[in-house]
Protein backbone atom coordinates (compact mmCIF):
# COMPACT_ATOMS: atom_id res chain seq x y z
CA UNK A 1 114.77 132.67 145.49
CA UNK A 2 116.37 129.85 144.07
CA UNK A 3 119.23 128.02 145.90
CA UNK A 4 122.07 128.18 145.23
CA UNK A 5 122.75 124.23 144.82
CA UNK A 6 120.20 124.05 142.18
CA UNK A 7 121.73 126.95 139.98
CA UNK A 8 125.21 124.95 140.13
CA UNK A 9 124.17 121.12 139.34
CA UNK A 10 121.76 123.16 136.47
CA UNK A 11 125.12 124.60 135.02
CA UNK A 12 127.38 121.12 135.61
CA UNK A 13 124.42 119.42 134.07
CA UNK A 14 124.32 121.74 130.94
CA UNK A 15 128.00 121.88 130.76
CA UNK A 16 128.31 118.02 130.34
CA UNK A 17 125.56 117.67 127.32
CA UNK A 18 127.59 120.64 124.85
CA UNK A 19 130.71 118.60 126.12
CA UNK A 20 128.87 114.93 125.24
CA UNK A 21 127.37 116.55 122.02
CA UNK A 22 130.92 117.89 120.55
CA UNK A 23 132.22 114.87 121.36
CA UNK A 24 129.77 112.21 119.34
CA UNK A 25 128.82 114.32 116.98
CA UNK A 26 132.04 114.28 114.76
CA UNK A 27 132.62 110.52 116.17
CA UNK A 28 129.77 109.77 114.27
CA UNK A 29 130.43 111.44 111.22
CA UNK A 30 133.32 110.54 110.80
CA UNK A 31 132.15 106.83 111.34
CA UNK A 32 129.63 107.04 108.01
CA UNK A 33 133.17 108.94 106.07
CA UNK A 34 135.77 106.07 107.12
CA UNK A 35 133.68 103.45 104.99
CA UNK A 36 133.10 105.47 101.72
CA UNK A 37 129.67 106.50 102.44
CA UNK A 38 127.86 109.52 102.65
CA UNK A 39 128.67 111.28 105.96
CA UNK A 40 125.42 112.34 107.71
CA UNK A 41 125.99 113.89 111.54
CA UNK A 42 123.56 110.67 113.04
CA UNK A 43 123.99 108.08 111.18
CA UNK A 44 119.73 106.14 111.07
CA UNK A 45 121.78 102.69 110.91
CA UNK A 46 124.26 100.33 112.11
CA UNK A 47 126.00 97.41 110.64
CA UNK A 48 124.73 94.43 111.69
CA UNK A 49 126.36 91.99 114.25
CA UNK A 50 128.28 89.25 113.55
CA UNK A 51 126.46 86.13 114.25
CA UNK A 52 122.73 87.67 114.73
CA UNK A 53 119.86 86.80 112.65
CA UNK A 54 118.05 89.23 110.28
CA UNK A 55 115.37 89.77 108.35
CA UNK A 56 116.39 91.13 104.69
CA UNK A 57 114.61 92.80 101.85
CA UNK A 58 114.11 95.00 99.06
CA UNK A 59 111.25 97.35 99.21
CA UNK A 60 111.55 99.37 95.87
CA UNK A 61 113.58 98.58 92.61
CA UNK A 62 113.88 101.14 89.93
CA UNK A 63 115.05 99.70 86.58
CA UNK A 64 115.80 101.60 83.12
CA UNK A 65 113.09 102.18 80.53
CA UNK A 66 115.09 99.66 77.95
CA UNK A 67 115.91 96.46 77.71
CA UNK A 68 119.53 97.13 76.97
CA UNK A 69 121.62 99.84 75.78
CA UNK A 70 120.22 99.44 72.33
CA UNK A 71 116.62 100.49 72.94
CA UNK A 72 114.97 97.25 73.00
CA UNK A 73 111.58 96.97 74.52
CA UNK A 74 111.13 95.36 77.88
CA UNK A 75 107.88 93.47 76.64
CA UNK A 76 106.49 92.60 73.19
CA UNK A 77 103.80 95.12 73.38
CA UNK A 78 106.20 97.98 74.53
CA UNK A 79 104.77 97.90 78.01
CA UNK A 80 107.47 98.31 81.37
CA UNK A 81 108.27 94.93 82.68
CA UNK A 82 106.97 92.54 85.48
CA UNK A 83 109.75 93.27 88.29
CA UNK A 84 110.04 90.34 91.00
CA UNK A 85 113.30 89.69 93.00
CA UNK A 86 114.97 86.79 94.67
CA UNK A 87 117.53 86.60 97.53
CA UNK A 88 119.94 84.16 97.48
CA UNK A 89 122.60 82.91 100.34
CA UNK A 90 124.72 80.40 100.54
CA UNK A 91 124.03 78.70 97.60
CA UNK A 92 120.49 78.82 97.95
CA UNK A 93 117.52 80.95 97.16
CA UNK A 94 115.62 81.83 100.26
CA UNK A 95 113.44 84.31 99.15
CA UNK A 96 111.11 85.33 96.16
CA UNK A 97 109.00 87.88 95.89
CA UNK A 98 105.81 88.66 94.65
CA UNK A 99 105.38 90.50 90.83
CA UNK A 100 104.83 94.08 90.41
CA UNK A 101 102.92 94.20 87.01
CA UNK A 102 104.02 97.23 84.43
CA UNK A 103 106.37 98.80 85.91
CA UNK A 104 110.07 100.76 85.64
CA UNK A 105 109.59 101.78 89.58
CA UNK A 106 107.83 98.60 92.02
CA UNK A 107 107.39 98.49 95.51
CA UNK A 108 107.03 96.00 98.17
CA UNK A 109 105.81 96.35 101.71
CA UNK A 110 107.23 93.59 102.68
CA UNK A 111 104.47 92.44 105.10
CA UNK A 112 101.23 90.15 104.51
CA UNK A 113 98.65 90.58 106.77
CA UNK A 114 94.71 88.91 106.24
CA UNK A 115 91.76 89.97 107.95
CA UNK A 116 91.90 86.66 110.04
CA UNK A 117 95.36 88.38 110.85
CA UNK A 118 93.88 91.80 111.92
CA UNK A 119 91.23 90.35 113.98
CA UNK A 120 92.98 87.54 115.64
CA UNK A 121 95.27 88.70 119.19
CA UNK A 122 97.26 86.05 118.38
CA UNK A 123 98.68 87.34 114.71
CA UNK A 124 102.52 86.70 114.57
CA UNK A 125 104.06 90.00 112.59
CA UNK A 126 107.14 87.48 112.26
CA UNK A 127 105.26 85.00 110.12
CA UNK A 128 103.54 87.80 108.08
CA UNK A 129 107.26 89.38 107.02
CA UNK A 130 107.92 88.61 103.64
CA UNK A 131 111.85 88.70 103.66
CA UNK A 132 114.64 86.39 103.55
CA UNK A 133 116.12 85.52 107.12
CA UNK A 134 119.48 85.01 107.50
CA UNK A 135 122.47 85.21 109.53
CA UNK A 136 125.28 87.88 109.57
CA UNK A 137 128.69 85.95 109.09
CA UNK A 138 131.97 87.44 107.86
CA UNK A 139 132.90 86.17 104.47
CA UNK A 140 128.81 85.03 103.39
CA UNK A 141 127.44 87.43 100.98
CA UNK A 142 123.69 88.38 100.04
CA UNK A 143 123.06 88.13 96.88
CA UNK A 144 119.67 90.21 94.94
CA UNK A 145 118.57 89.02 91.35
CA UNK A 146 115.73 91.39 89.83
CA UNK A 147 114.19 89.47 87.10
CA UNK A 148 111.06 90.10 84.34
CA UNK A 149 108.12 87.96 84.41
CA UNK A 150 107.48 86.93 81.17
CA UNK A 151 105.65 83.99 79.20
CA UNK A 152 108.50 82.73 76.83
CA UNK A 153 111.02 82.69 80.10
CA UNK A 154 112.00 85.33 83.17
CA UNK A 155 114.78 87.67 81.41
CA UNK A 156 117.59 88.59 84.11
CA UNK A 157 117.17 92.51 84.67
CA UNK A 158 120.35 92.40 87.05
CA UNK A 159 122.11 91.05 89.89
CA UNK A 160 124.42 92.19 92.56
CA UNK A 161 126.26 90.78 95.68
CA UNK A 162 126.49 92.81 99.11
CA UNK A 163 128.49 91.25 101.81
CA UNK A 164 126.44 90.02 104.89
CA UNK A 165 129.02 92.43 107.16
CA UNK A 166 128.68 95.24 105.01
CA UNK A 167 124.64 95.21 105.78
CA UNK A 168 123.25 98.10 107.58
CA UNK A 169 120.25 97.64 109.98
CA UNK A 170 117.26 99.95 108.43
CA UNK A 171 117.03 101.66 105.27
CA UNK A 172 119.86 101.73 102.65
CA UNK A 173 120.16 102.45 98.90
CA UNK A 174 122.48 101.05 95.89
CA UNK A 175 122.79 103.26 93.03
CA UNK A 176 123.45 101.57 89.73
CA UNK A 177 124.40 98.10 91.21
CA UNK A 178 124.38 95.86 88.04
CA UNK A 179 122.83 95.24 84.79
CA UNK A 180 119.56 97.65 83.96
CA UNK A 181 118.75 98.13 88.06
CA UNK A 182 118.93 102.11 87.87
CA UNK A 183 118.59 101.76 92.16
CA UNK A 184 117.54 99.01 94.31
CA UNK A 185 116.33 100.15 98.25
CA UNK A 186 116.69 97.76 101.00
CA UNK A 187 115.98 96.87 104.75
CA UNK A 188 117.70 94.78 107.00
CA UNK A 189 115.93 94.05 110.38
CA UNK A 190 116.75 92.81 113.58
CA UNK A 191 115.42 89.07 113.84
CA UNK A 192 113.02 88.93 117.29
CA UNK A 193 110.39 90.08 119.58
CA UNK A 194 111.67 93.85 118.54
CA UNK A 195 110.47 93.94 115.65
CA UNK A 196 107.37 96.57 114.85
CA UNK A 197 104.54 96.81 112.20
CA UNK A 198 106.13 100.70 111.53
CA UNK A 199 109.57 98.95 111.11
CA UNK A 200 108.04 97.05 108.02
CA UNK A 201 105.55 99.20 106.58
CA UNK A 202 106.96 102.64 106.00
């Protein structure tokens, strides 16, 4: 038979997790609805801390299949342009990335690791990001260029400014944020020992 102790601190115990779970629940959604963004129940991210360092990136870009509104051809031979971005804060660029080749849709991992790298115990996964690094202040803002690679000079695909406080940490999408950048998907990541190879590579 089972005492009667353990029956009651099993009920007081199940009790307080519906009570903790119809309290955060809504807390929490209404959290992602107070700053214009898609409510979800459990939010994946937070906004980053004032004052922290980050690591911040784009890991896909998808542009439109013209040039501009008239139908012009990204390349001379009709082919889909050679996507790189840069990040740029305070007044400087601190980060350029590599070119995706013929493409309306590239993708970056955001990681370089050699075989030297695998092999070696003493591989540093925060030399091998490939991001820009910066630090969250009120008033700085982050700001993404998305150019095409081309012989006669890089053509500006699009641009757009996010405010370093407005940063999420993990995964987050802009829909339509300037020029011919249909969607651009970023990643903001803590700055330290927590960072993981799955946090990068997804």
């Amino acid at each position: 038979m089972i005492p009667l102790d353990c029956v009651r601190y099993f009920w007081i115990g199940l009790t307080s997790l519906v009570v903790l779970a119809g309290i955060s629940v809504p807390f929490l959604w209404n959290r992602g609805a107070s700053s214009g963004e898609t409510p979800t129940a459990v939010p994946e991210t937070t906004v980053v801390d004032a004052g922290e360092m980050y690591y911040v990136m784009l890991s896909a870009i998808e542009v439109a299949p013209q040039k501009d509104d008239d139908g012009a051809k990204w390349d001379i031979d009709g082919s889909p342009p050679d996507l790189y971005f840069e990040i740029h804060w305070q007044g400087h660029k601190v980060f350029s990335s590599s070119t995706k080749k013929d493409t309306l849709v590239a993708r970056w991992t955001n990681i370089t690791l050699g075989v030297g790298d695998v092999l070696s115990s003493g591989v540093s996964l925060d030399d091998s990001i490939k991001a820009a690094r910066i630090t969250a202040r009120k008033g700085d803002e982050i700001e993404f260029r998305v150019y095409d690679d081309d012989l006669a000079g890089d053509d500006l695909v699009g641009r757009f400014k996010v405010p370093a406080e407005r940063l999420r940490v993990g995964d987050q999408e802009w829909t339509d944020p300037a020029g011919r950048i249909v969607s651009a998907h970023g990643r903001v990541l803590r700055s330290g020992g927590d960072v993981k190879f799955g946090d990068v590579v997804r």
